[in-house]
N, C-alpha and C. Protein backbone atom coordinates (compact mmCIF):
# COMPACT_ATOMS: atom_id res chain seq x y z
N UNK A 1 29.67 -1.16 -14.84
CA UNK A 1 28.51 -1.89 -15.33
C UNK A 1 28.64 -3.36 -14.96
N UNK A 2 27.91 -4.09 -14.74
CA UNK A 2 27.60 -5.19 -14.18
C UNK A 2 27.91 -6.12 -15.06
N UNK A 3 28.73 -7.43 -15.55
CA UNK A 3 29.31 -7.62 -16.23
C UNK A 3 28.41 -9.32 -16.32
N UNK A 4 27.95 -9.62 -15.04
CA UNK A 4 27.24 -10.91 -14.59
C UNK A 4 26.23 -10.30 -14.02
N UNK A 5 24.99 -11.00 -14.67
CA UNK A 5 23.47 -10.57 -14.02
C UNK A 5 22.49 -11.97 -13.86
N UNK A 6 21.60 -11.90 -13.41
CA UNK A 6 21.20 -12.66 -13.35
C UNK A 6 19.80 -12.43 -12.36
N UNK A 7 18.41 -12.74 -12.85
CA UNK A 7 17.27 -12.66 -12.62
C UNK A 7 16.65 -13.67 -12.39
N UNK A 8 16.20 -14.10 -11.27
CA UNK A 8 15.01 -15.11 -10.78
C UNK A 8 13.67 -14.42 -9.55
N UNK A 9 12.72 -15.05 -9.84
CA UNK A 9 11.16 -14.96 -8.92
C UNK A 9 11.52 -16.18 -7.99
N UNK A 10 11.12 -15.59 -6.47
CA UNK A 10 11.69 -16.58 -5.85
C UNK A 10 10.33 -17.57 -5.75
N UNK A 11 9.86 -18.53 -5.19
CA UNK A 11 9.19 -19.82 -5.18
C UNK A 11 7.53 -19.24 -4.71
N UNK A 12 7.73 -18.33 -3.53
CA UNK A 12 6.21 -17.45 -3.51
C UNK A 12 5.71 -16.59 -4.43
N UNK A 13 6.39 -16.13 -5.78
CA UNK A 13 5.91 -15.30 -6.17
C UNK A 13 6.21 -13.88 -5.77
N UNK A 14 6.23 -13.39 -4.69
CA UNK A 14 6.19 -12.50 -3.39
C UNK A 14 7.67 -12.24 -3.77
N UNK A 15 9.15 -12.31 -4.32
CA UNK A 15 10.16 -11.59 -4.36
C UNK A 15 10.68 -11.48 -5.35
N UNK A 16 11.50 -10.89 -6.01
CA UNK A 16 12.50 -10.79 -6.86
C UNK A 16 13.78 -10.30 -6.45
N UNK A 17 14.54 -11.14 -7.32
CA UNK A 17 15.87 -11.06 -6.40
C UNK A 17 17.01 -10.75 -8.37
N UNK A 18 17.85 -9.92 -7.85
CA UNK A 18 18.57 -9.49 -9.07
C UNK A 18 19.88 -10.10 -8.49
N UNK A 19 20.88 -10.75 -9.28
CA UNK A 19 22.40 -10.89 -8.77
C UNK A 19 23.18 -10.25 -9.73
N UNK A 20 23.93 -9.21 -9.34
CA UNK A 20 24.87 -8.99 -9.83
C UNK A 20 26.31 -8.97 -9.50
N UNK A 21 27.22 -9.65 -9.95
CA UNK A 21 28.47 -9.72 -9.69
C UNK A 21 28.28 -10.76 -8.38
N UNK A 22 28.69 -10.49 -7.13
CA UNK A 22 28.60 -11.25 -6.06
C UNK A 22 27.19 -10.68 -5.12
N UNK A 23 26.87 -9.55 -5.82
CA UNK A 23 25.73 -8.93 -4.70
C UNK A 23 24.11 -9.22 -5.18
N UNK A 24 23.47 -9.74 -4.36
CA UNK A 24 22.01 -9.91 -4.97
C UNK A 24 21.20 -8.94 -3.72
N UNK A 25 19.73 -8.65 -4.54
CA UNK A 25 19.12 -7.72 -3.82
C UNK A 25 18.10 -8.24 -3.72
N UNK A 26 17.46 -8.62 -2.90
CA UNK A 26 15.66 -9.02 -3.02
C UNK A 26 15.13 -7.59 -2.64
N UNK A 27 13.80 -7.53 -3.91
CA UNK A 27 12.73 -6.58 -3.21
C UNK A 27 11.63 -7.62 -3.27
N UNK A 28 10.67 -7.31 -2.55
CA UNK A 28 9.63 -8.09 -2.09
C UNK A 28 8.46 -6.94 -2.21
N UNK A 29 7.43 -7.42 -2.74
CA UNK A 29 5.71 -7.03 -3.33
C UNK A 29 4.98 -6.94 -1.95
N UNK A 30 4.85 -5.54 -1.51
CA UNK A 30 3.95 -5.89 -0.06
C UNK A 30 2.20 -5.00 0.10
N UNK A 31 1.76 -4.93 0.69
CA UNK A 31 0.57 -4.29 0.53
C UNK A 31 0.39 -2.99 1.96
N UNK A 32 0.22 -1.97 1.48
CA UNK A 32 -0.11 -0.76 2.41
C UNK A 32 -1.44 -0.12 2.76
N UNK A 33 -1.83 0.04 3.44
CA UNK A 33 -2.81 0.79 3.41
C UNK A 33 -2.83 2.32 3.98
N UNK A 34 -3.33 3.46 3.23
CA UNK A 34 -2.79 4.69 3.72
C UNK A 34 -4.07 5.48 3.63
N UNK A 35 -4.34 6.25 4.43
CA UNK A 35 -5.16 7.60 4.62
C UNK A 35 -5.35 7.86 2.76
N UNK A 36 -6.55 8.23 2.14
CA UNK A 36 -6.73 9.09 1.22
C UNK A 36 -5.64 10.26 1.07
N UNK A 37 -5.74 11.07 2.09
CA UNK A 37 -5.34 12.45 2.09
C UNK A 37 -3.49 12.11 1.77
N UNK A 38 -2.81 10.92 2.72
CA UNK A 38 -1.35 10.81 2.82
C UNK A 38 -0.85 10.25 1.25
N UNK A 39 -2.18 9.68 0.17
CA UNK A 39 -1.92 8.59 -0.76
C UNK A 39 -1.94 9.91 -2.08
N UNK A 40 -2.63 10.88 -1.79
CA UNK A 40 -2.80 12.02 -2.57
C UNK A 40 -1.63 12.64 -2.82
N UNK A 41 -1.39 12.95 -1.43
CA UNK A 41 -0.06 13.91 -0.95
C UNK A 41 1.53 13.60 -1.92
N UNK A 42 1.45 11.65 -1.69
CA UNK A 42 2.80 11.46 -2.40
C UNK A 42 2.37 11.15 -3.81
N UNK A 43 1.35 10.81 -4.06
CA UNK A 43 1.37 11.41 -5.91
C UNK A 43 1.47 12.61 -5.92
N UNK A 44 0.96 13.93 -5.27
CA UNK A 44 1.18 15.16 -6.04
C UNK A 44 3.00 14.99 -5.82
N UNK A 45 3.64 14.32 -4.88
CA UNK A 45 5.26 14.60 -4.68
C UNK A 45 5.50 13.59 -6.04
N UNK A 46 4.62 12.57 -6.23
CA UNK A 46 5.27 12.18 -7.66
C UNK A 46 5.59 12.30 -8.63
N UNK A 47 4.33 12.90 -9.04
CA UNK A 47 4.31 14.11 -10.28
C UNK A 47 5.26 14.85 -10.11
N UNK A 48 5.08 16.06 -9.21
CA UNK A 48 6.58 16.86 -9.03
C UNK A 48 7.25 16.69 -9.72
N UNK A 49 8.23 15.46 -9.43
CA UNK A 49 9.59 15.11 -9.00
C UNK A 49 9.81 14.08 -10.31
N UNK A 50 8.60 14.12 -11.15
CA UNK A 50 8.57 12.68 -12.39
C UNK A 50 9.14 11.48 -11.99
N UNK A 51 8.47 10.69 -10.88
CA UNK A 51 8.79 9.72 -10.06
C UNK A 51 7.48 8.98 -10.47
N UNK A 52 7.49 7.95 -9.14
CA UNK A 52 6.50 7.36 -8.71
C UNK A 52 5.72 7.10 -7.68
N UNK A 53 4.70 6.36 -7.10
CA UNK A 53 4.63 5.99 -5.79
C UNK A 53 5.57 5.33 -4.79
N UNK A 54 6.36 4.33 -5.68
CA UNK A 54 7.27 3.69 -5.21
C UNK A 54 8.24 4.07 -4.64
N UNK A 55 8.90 4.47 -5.59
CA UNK A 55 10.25 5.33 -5.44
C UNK A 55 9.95 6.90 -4.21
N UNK A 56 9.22 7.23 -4.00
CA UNK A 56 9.07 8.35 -3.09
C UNK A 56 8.73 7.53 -1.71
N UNK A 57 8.17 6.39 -1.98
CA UNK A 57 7.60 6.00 -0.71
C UNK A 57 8.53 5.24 0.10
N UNK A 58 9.82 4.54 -0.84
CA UNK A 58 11.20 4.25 -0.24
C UNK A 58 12.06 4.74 0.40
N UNK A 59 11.99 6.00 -0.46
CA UNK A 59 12.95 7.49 -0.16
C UNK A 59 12.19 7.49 1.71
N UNK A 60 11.19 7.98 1.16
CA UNK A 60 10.49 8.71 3.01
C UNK A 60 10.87 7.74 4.21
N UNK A 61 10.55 6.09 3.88
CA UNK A 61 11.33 5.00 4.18
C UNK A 61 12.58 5.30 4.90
N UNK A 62 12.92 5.55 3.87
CA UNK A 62 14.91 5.31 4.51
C UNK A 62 15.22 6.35 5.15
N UNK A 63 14.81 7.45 4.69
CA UNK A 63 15.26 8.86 5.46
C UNK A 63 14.55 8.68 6.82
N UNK A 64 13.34 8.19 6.92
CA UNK A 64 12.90 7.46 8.52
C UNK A 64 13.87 6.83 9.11
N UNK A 65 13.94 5.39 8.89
CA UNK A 65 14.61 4.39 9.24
C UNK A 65 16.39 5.16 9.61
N UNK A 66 16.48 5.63 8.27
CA UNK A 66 18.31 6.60 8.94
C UNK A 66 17.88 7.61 10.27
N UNK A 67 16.98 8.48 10.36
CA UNK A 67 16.92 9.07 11.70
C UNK A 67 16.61 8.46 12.45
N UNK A 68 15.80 7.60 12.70
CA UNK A 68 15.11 6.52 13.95
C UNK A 68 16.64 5.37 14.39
N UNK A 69 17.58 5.81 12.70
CA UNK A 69 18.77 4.69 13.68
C UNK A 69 19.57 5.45 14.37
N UNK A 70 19.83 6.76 14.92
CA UNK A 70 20.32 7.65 15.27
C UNK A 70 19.98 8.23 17.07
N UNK A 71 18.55 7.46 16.85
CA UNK A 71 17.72 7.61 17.94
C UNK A 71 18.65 6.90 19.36
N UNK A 72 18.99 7.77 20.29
CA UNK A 72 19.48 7.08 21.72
C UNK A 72 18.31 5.94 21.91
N UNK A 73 17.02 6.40 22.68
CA UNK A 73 16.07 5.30 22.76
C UNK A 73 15.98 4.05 22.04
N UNK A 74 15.88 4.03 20.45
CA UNK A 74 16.00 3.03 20.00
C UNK A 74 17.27 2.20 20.34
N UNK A 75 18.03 3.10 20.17
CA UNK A 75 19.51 2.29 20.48
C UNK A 75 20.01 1.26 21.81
N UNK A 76 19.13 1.86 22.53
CA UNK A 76 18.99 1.07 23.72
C UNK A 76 17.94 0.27 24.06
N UNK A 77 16.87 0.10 23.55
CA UNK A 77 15.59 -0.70 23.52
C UNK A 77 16.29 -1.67 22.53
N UNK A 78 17.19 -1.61 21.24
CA UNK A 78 17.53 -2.80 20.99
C UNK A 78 19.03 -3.33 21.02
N UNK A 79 19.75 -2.76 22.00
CA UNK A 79 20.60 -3.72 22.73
C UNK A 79 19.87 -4.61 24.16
N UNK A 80 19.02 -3.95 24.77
CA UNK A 80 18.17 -4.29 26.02
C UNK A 80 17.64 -5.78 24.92
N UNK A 81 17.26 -5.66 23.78
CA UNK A 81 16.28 -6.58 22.91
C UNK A 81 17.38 -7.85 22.77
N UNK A 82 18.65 -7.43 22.19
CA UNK A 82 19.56 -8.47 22.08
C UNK A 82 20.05 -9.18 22.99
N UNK A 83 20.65 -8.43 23.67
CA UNK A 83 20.81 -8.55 25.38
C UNK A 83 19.95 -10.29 25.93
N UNK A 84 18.60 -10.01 25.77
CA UNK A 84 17.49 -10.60 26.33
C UNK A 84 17.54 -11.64 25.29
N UNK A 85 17.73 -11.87 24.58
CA UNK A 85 17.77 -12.80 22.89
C UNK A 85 16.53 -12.58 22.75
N UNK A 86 16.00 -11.81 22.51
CA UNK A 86 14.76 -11.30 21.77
C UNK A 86 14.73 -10.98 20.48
N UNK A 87 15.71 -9.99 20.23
CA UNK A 87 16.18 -9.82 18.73
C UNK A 87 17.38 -10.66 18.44
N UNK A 88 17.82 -10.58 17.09
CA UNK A 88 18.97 -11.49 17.07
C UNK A 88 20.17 -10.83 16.34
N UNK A 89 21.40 -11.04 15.73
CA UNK A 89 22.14 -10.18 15.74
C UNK A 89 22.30 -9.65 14.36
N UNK A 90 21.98 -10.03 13.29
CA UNK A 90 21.26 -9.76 12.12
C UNK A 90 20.04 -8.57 11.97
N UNK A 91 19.05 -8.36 12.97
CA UNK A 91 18.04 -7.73 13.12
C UNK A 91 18.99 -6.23 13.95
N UNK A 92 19.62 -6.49 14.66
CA UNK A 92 20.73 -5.57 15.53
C UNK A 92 21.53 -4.96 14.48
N UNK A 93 22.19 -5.46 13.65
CA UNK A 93 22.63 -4.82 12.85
C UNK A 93 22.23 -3.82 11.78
N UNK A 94 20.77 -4.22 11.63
CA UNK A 94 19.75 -3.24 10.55
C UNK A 94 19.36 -1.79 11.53
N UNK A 95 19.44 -2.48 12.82
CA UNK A 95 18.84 -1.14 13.82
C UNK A 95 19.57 -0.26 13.85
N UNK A 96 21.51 -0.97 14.10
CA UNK A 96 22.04 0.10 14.89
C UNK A 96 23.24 0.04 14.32
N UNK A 97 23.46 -0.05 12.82
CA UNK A 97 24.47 -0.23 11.96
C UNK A 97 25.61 -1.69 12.64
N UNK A 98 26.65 -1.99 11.76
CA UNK A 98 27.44 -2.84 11.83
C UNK A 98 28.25 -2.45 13.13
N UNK A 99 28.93 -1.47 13.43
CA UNK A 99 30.15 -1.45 14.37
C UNK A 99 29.10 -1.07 15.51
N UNK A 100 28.18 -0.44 15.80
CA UNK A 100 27.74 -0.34 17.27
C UNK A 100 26.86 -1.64 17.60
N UNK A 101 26.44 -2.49 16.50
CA UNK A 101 25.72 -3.80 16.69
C UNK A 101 27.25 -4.92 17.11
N UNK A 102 28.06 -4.74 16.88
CA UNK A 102 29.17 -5.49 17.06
C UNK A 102 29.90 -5.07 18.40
N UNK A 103 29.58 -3.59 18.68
CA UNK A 103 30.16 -3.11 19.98
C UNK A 103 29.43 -4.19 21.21
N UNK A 104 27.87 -4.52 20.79
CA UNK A 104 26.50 -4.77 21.70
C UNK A 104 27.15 -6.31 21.85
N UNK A 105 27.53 -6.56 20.55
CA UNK A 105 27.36 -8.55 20.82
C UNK A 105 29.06 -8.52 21.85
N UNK A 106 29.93 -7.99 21.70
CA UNK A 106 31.46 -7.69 22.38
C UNK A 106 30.79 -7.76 23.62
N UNK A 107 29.97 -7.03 24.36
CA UNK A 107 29.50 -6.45 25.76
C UNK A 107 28.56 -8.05 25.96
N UNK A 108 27.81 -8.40 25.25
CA UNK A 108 27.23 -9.51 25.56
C UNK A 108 27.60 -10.53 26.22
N UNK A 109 29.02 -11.28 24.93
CA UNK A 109 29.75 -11.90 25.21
C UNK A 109 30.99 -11.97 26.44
N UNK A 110 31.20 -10.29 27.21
CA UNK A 110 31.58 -10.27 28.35
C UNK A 110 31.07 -10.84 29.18
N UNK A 111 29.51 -10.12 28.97
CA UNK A 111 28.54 -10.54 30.29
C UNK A 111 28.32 -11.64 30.90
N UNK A 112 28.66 -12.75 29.28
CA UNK A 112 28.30 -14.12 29.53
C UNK A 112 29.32 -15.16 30.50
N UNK A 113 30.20 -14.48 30.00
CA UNK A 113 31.87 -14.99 30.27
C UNK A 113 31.24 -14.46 31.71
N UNK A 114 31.35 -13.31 32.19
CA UNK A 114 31.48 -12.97 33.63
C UNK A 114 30.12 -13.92 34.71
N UNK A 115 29.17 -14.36 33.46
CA UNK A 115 28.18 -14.83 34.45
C UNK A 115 28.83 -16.26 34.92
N UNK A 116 29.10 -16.50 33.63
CA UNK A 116 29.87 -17.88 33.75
C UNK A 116 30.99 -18.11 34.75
N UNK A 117 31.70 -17.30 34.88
CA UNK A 117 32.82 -17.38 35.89
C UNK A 117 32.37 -17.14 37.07
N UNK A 118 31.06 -16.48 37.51
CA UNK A 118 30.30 -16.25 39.12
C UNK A 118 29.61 -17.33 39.27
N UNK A 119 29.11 -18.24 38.47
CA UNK A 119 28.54 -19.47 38.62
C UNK A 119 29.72 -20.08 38.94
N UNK A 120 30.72 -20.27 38.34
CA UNK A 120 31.68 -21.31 38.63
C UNK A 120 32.16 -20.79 40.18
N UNK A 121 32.35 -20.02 40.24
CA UNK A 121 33.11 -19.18 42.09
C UNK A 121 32.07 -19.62 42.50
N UNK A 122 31.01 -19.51 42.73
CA UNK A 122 29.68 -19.81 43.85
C UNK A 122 29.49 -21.20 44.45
């Protein structure tokens, strides 16, 4: 049990952020818009399950987001992204977990070194 807590609204209104112990969580208030038929669908899964909209619509969320990070394609559209400094290495890490986002910036930092050293030979 959490022994230190601590609750603040951050300055927009727009987050809440909980701290506990050393770890704080922001969730943030956002707006969706969904098909009738898809908005139906996860209340009847709400009811079900004595949930909510929320909580089911996180769940479907993450169980996305965990297969899509699994995805070869993605995996390579965002090292190609980092690569390019398009994405940054924070955003790399949400895509493609900690150790294969750390494998990407390792390979980067070769690349750079090696460009650097063919500039200098030339």
């Amino acid at each position: 049990m959490c022994k230190r807590l601590s609750l603040w609204v951050s300055c927009r209104g727009t987050a809440l952020s909980i701290q506990c112990a050393d770890e704080v969580i922001t969730v943030r208030k956002i707006s969706v818009r969904l098909p009738e038929e898809l908005l139906e669908e996860v209340d009847a899964l709400a009811e079900l399950e004595a949930s909510d909209r929320t909580t089911i619509m996180k769940q479907a969320l993450r169980e996305y987001l965990d297969r899509e990070r699994t995805d070869t394609k993605l995996k390579e559209l965002a090292a190609r992204r980092f690569l390019e400094g398009r994405i940054n290495y924070r955003a790399l890490c949400r895509l493609l977990g900690p150790e294969e986002a750390e494998a990407v910036r390792t390979s980067k930092r070769l690349l750079d070194q090696g460009a650097k050293l063919a500039r200098k030979l030339a």
